[in-house]
Protein backbone atom coordinates (compact mmCIF):
# COMPACT_ATOMS: atom_id res chain seq x y z
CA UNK A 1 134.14 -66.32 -93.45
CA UNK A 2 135.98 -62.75 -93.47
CA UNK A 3 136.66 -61.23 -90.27
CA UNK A 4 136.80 -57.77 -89.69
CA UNK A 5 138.85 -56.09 -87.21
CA UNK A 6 137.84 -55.01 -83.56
CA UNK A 7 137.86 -51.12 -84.32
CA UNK A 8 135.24 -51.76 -87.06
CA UNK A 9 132.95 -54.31 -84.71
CA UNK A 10 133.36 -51.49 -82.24
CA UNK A 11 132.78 -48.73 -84.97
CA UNK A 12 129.47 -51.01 -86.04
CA UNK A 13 128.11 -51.28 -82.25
CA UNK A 14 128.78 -47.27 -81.86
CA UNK A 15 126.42 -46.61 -84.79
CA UNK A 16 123.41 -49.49 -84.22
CA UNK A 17 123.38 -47.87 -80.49
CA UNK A 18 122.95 -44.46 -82.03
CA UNK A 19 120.26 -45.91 -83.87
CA UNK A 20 118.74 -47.48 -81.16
CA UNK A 21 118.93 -44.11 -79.18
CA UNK A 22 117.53 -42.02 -81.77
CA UNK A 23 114.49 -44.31 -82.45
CA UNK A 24 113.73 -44.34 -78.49
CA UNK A 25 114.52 -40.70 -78.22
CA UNK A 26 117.28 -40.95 -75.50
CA UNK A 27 119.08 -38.14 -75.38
CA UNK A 28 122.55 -39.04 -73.44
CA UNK A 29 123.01 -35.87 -71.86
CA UNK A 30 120.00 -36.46 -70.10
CA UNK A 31 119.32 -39.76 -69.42
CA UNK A 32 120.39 -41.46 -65.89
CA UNK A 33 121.80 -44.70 -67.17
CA UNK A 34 124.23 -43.70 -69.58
CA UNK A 35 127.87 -44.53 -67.89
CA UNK A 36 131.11 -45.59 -69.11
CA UNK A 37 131.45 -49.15 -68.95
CA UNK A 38 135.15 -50.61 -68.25
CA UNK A 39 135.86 -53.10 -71.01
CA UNK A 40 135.75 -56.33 -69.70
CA UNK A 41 137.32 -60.02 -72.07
CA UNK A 42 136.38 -63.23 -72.72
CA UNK A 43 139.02 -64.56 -70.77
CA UNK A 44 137.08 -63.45 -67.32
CA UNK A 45 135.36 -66.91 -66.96
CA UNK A 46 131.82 -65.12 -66.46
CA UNK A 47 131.32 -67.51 -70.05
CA UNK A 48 132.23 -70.55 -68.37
CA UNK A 49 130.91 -69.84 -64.77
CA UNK A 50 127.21 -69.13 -66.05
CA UNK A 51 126.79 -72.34 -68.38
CA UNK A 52 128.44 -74.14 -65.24
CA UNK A 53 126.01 -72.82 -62.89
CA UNK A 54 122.75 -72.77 -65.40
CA UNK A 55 123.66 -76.41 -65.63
CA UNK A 56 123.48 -77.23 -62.42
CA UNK A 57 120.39 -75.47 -61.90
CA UNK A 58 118.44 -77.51 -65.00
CA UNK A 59 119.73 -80.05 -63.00
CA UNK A 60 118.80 -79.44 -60.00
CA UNK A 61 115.47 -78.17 -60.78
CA UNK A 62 114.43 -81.37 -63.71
CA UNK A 63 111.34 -83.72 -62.76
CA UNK A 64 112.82 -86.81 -64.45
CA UNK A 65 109.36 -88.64 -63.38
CA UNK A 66 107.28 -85.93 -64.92
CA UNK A 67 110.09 -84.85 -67.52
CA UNK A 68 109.23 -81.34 -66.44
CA UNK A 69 111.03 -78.55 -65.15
CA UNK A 70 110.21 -76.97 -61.51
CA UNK A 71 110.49 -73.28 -61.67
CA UNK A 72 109.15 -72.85 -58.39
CA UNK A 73 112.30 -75.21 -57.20
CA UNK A 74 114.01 -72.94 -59.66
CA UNK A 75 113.28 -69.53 -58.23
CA UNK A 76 113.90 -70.75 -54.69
CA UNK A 77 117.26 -72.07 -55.02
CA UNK A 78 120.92 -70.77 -53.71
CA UNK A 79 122.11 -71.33 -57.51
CA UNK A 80 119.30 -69.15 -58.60
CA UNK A 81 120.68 -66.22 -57.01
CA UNK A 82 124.40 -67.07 -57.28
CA UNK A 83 123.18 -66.96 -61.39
CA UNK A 84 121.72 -63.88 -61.21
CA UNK A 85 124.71 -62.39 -59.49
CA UNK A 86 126.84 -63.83 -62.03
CA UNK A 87 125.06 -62.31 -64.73
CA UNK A 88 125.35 -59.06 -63.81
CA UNK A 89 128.26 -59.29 -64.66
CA UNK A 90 127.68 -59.52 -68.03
CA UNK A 91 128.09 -55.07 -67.80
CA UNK A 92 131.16 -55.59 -67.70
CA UNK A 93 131.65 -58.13 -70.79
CA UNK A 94 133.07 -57.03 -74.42
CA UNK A 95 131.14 -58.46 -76.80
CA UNK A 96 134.12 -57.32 -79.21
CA UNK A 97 136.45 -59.52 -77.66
CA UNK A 98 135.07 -62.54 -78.91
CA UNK A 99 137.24 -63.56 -82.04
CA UNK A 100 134.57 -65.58 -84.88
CA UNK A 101 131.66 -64.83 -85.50
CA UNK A 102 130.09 -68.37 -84.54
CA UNK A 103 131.04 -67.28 -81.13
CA UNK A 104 129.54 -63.46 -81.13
CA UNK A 105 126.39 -64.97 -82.62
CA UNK A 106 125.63 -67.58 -79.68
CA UNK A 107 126.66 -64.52 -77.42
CA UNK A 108 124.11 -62.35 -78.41
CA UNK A 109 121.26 -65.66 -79.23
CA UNK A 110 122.23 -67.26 -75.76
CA UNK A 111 121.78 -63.43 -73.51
């Protein structure tokens, strides 16, 4: 499998979010959203933390008797939140940073 390097991943993102924009009709001089974003790595642990934490909440929220899943459990839990707050995070994430392409591909199928 050939790698290519960061600039041209970066170069590749530039252009399919052009694309994107054009075929929504955002204009970025107008629209409210559009901020630089630091550049975050893959060494921040927000990786690790979330499948730590979305464990624990499968866990936490699994019917073994039924072999169901309580979302309502779900929704109302402290992990829930801590989750959510975790994800956020994700802004700050570099997809770019992430060095095969096994490991870009379960980024973006796992978001």
């Amino acid at each position: 499998m050939k790698t290519h390097p960061a600039s041209w991943r970066n170069h590749g993102a530039r252009m399919w979010n052009g694309t994107l924009d054009a075929l929504a009709r955002i204009n970025s001089r107008t629209a409210l959203n559009v901020v630089s974003i630091p550049r975050g790595d893959a060494s921040s642990g927000v990786d690790a933390e979330l499948r730590v934490l979305m464990n624990r909440l499968r866990a936490e929220a699994y019917v073994a008797e039924r072999n169901t899943f309580d979302y309502a459990r779900a929704a109302s839990s402290d992990l829930d939140l801590r989750l959510r707050e975790t994800a956020a995070q994700l802004v700050h994430f570099d997809p770019a940073t992430l060095s095969t392409e096994a490991e870009q591909l379960a980024f973006w199928i796992n978001l």
